[in-house]
C-alpha atoms as a PDB file:
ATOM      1  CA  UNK A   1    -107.096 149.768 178.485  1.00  0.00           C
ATOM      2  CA  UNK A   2    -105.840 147.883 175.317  1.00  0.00           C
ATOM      3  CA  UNK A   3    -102.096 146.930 175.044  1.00  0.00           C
ATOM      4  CA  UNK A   4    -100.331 147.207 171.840  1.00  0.00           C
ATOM      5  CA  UNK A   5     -97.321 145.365 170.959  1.00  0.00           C
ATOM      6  CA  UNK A   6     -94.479 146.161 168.858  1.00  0.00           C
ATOM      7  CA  UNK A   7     -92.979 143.491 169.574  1.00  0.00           C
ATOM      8  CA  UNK A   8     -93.597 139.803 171.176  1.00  0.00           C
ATOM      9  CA  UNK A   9     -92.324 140.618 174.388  1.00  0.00           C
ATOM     10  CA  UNK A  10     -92.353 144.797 174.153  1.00  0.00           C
ATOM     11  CA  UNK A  11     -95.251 147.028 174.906  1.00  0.00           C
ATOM     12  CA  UNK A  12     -95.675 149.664 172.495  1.00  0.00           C
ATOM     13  CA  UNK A  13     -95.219 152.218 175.219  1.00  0.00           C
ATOM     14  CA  UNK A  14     -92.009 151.009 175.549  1.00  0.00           C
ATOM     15  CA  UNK A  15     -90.482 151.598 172.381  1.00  0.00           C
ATOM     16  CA  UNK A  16     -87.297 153.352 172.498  1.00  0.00           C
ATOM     17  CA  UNK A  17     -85.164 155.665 170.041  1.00  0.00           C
ATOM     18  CA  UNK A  18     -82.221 153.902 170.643  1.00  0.00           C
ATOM     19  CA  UNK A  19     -81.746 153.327 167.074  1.00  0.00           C
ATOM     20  CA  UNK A  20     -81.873 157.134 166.191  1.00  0.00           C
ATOM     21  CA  UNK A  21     -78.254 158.028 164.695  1.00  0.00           C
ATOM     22  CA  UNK A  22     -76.435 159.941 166.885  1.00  0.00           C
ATOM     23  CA  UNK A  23     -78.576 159.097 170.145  1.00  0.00           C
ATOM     24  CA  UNK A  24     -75.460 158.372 172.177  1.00  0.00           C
ATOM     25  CA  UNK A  25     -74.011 161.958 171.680  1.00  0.00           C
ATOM     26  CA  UNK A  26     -77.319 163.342 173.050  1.00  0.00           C
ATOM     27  CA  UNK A  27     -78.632 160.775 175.321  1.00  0.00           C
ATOM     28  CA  UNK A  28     -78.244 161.857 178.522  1.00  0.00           C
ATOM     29  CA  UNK A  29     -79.897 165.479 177.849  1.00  0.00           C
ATOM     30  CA  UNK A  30     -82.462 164.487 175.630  1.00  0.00           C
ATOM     31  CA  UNK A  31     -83.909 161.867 178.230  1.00  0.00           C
ATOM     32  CA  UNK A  32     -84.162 164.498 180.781  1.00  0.00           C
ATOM     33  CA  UNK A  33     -85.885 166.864 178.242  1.00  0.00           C
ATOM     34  CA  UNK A  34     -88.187 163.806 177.687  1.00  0.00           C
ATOM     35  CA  UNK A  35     -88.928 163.045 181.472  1.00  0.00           C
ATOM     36  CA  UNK A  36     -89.698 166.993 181.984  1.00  0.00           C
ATOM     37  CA  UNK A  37     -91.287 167.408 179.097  1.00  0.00           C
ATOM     38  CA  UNK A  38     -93.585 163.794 180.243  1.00  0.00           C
ATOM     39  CA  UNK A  39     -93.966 165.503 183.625  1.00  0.00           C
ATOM     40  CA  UNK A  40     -95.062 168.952 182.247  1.00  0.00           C
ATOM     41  CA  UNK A  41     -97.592 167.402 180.188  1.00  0.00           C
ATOM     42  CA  UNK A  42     -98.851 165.417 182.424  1.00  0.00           C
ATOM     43  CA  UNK A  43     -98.219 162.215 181.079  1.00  0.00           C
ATOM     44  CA  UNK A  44     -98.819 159.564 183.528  1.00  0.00           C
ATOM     45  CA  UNK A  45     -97.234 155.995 184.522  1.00  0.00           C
ATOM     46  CA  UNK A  46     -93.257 156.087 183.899  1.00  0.00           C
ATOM     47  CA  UNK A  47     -93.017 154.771 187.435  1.00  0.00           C
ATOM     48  CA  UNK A  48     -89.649 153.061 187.606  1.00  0.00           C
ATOM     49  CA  UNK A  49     -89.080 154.596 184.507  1.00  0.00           C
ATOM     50  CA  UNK A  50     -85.231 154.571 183.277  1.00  0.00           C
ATOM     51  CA  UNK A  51     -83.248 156.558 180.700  1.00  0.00           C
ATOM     52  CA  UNK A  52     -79.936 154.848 179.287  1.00  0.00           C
ATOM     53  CA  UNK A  53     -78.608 155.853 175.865  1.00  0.00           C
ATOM     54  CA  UNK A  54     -82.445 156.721 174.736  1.00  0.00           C
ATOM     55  CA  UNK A  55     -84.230 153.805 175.772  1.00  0.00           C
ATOM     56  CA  UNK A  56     -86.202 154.975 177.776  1.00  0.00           C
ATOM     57  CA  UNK A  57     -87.748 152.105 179.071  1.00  0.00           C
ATOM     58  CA  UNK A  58     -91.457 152.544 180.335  1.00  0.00           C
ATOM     59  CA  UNK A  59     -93.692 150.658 182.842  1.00  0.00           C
ATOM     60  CA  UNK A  60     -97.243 150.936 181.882  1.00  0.00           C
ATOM     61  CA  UNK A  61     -99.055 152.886 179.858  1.00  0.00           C
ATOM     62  CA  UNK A  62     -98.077 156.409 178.760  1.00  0.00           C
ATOM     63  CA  UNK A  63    -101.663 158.378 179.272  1.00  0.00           C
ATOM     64  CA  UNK A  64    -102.216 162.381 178.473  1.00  0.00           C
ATOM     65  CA  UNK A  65    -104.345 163.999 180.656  1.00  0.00           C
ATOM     66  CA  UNK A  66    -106.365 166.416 178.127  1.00  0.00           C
ATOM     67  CA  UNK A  67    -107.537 168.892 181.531  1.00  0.00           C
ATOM     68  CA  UNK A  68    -103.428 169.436 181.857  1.00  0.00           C
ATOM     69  CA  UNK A  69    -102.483 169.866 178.436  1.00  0.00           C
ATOM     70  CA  UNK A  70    -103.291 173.853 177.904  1.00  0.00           C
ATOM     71  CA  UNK A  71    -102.200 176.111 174.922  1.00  0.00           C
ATOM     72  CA  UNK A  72     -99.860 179.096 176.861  1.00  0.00           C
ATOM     73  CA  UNK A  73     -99.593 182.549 175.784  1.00  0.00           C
ATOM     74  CA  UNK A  74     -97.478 183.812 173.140  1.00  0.00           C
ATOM     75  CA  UNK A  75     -96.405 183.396 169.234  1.00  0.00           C
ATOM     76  CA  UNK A  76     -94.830 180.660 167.896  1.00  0.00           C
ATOM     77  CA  UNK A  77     -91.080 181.324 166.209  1.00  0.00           C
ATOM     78  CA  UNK A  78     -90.001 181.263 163.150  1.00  0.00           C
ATOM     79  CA  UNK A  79     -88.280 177.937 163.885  1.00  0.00           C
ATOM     80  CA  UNK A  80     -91.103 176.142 164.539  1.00  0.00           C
ATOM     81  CA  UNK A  81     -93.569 177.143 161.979  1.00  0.00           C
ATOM     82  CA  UNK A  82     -94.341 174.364 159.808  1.00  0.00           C
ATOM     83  CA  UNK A  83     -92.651 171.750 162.100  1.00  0.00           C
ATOM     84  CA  UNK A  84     -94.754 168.116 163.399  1.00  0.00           C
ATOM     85  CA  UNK A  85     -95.044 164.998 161.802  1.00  0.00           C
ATOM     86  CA  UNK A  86     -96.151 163.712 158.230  1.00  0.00           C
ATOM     87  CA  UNK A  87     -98.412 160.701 157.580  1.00  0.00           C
ATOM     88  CA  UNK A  88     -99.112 158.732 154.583  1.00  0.00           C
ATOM     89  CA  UNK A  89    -101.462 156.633 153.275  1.00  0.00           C
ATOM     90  CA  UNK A  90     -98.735 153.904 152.338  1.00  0.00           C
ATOM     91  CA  UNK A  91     -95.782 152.101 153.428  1.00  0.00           C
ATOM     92  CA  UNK A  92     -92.747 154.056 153.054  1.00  0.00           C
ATOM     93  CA  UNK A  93     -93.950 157.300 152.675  1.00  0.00           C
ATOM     94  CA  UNK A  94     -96.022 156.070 149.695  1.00  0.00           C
ATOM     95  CA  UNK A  95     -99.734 157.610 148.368  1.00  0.00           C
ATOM     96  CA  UNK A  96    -101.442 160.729 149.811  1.00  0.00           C
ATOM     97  CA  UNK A  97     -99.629 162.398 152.681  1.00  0.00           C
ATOM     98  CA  UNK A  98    -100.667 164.818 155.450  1.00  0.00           C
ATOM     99  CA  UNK A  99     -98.581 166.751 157.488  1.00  0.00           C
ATOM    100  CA  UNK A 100     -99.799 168.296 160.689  1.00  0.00           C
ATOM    101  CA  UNK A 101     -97.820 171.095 162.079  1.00  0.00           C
ATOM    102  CA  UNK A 102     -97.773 172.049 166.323  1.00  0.00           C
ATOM    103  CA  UNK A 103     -99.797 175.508 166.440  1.00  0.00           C
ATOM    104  CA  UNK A 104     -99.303 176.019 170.314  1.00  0.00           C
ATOM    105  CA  UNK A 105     -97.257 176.323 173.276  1.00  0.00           C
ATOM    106  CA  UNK A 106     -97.026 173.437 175.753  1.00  0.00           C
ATOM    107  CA  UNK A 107     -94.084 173.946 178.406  1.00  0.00           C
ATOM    108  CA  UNK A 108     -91.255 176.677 178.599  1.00  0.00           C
ATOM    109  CA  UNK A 109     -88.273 175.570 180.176  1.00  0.00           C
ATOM    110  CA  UNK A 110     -84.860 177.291 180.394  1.00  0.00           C
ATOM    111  CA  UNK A 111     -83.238 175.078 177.691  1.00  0.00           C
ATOM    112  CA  UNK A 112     -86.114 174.517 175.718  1.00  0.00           C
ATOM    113  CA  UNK A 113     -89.830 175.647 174.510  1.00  0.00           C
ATOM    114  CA  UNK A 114     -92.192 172.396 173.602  1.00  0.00           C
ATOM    115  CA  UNK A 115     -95.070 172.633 171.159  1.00  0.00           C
ATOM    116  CA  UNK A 116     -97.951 170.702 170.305  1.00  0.00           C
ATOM    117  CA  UNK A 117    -100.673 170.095 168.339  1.00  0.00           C
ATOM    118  CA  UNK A 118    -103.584 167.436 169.258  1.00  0.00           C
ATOM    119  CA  UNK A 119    -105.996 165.475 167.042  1.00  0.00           C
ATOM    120  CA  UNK A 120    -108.826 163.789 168.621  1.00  0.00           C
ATOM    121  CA  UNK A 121    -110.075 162.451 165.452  1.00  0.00           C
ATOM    122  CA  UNK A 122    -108.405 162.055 161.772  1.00  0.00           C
ATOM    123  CA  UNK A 123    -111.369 162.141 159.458  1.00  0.00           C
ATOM    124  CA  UNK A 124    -113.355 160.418 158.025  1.00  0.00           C
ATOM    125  CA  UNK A 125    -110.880 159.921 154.933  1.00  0.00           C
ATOM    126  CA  UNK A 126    -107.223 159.307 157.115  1.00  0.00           C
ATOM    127  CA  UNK A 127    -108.877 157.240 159.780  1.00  0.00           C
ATOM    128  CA  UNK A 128    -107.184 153.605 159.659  1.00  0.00           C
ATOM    129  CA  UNK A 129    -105.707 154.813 156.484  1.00  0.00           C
ATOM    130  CA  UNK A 130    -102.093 155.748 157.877  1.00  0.00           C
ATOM    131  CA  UNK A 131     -99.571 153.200 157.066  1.00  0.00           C
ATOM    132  CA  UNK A 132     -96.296 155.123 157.346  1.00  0.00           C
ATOM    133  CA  UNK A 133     -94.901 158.579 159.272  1.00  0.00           C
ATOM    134  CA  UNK A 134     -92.749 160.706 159.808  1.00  0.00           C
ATOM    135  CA  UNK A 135     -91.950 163.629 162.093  1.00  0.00           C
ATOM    136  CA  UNK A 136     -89.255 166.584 161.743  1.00  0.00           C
ATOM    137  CA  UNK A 137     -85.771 166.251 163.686  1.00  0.00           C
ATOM    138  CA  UNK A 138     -83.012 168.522 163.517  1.00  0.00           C
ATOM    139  CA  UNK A 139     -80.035 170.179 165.666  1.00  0.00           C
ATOM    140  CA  UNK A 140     -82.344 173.045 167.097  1.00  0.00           C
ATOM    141  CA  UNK A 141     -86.048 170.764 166.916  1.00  0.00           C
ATOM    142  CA  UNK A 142     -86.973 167.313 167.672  1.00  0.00           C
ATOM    143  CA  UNK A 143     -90.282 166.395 167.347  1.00  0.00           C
ATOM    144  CA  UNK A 144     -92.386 163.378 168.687  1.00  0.00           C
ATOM    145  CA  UNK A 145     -95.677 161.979 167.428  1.00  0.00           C
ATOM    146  CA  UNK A 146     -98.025 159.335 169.729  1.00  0.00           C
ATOM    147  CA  UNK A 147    -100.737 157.441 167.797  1.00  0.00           C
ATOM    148  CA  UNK A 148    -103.598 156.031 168.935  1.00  0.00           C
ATOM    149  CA  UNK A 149    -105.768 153.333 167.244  1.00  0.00           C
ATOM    150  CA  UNK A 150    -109.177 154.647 168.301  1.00  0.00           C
ATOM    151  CA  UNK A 151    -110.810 158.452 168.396  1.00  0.00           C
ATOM    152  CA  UNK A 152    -109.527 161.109 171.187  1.00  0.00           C
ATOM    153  CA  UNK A 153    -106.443 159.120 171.884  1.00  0.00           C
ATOM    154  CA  UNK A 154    -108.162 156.000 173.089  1.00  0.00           C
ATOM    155  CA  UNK A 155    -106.865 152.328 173.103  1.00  0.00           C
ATOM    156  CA  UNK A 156    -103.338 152.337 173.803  1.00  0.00           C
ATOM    157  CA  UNK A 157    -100.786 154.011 171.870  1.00  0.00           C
ATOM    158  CA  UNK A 158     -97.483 154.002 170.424  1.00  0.00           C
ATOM    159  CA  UNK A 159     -94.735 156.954 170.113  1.00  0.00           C
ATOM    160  CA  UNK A 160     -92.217 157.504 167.713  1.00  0.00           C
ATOM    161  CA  UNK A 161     -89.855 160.143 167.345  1.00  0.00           C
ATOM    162  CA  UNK A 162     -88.454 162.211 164.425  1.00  0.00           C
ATOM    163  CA  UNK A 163     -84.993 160.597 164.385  1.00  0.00           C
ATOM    164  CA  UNK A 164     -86.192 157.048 163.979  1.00  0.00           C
ATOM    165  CA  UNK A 165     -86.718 158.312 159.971  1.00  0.00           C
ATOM    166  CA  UNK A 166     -89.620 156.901 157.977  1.00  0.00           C
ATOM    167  CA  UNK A 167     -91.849 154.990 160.293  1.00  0.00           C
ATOM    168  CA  UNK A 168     -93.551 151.857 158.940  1.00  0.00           C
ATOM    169  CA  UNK A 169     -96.790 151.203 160.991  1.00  0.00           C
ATOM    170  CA  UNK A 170     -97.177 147.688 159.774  1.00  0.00           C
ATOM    171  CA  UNK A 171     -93.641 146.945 162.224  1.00  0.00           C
ATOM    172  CA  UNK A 172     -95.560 147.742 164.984  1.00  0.00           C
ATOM    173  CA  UNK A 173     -99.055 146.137 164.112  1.00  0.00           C
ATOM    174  CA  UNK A 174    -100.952 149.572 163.629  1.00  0.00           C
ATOM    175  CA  UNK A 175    -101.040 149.735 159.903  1.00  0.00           C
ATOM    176  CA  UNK A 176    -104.369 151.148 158.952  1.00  0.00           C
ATOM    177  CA  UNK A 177    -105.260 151.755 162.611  1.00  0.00           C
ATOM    178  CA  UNK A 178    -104.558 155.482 163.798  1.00  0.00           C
ATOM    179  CA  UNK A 179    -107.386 157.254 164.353  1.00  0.00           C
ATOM    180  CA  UNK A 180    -105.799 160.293 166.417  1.00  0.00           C
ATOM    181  CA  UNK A 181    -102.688 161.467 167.731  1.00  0.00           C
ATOM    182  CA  UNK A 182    -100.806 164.039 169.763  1.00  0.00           C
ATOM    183  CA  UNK A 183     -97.696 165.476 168.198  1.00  0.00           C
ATOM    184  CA  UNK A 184     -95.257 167.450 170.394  1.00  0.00           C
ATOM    185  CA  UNK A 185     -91.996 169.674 168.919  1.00  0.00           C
ATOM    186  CA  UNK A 186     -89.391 170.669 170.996  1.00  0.00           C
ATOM    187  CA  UNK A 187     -87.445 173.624 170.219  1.00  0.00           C
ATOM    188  CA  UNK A 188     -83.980 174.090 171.966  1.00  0.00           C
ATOM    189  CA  UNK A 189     -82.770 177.406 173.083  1.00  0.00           C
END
């Protein structure tokens, strides 16, 4: 497996949203959202994994198990139509843009309903053509986007969530590298 950095002495899978505004008012209850939401999915490695203010802090690689990921039964809510991440062919939201909405359910919980949408392969046209993202945040939905340098989420990857704002991929050393991706919406009851 290939390891990304974001930074010299940061994995990509361990970049945190501890600079989204407001994370210390929801900390504590988003980060348990995130590690049921990780464990629902079927997202793998997080051993020793801890949650403090957002940072969620991850050992090894974050890997999805396609097999566990299934769509579940039922329509998706108004609130959720149209939500997921944009991407764009520049830096700072600059040149032709895509957005990609979730289309099915992932997990129900009592709190919360999570949605996704997967992309094994961009396109001909987007692939290592994304330089810049962003993906929808608000009181009632947060959503969550994981990228992936090579076709059906091979090679590593990196995830960034809605409240980190406009998303430069060049920071992280993946401009012109995403190939697919996994984007994942939670709504809150």
């Amino acid at each position: 497996m290939t390891t990304l950095h974001a930074h010299p002495s940061r994995p990509i899978t361990a970049i945190a949203a501890s600079s989204m505004p407001g994370a210390s008012a929801r900390s504590g209850r988003f980060a348990a959202r995130i590690r049921r939401l990780c464990a629902a999915l079927g997202l793998l490695a997080l051993a020793g994994a801890q949650a403090q203010a957002l940072d969620l802090q991850m050992n090894g690689a974050i890997k999805i198990d396609p097999t566990i990921i299934k769509a579940l039964p039922g329509p998706l809510p108004v609130q959720i139509i149209g939500k997921g991440c944009t991407f764009y062919e520049h830096k700072n939201g600059g040149g032709e843009r895509w957005h990609k909405a979730v289309g099915w359910v992932a997990a129900k919980y009592s709190d919360q309903t999570s949605y996704a949408e997967v992309v094994t392969y961009t396109g001909d046209w987007w692939n290592d053509r994304i330089s810049s993202l962003t993906c929808d945040d608000s009181d009632k939905v947060h959503c969550s986007v994981a990228v992936y340098p090579d076709r059906d989420r091979r090679g590593g990857e990196a995830i960034f969530w809605g409240g980190m704002g406009m998303i430069n991929l060049d920071r992280w050393g993946l401009n012109d590298k995403v190939s697919s991706f996994s984007i994942f919406c939670n709504l809150m009851k």
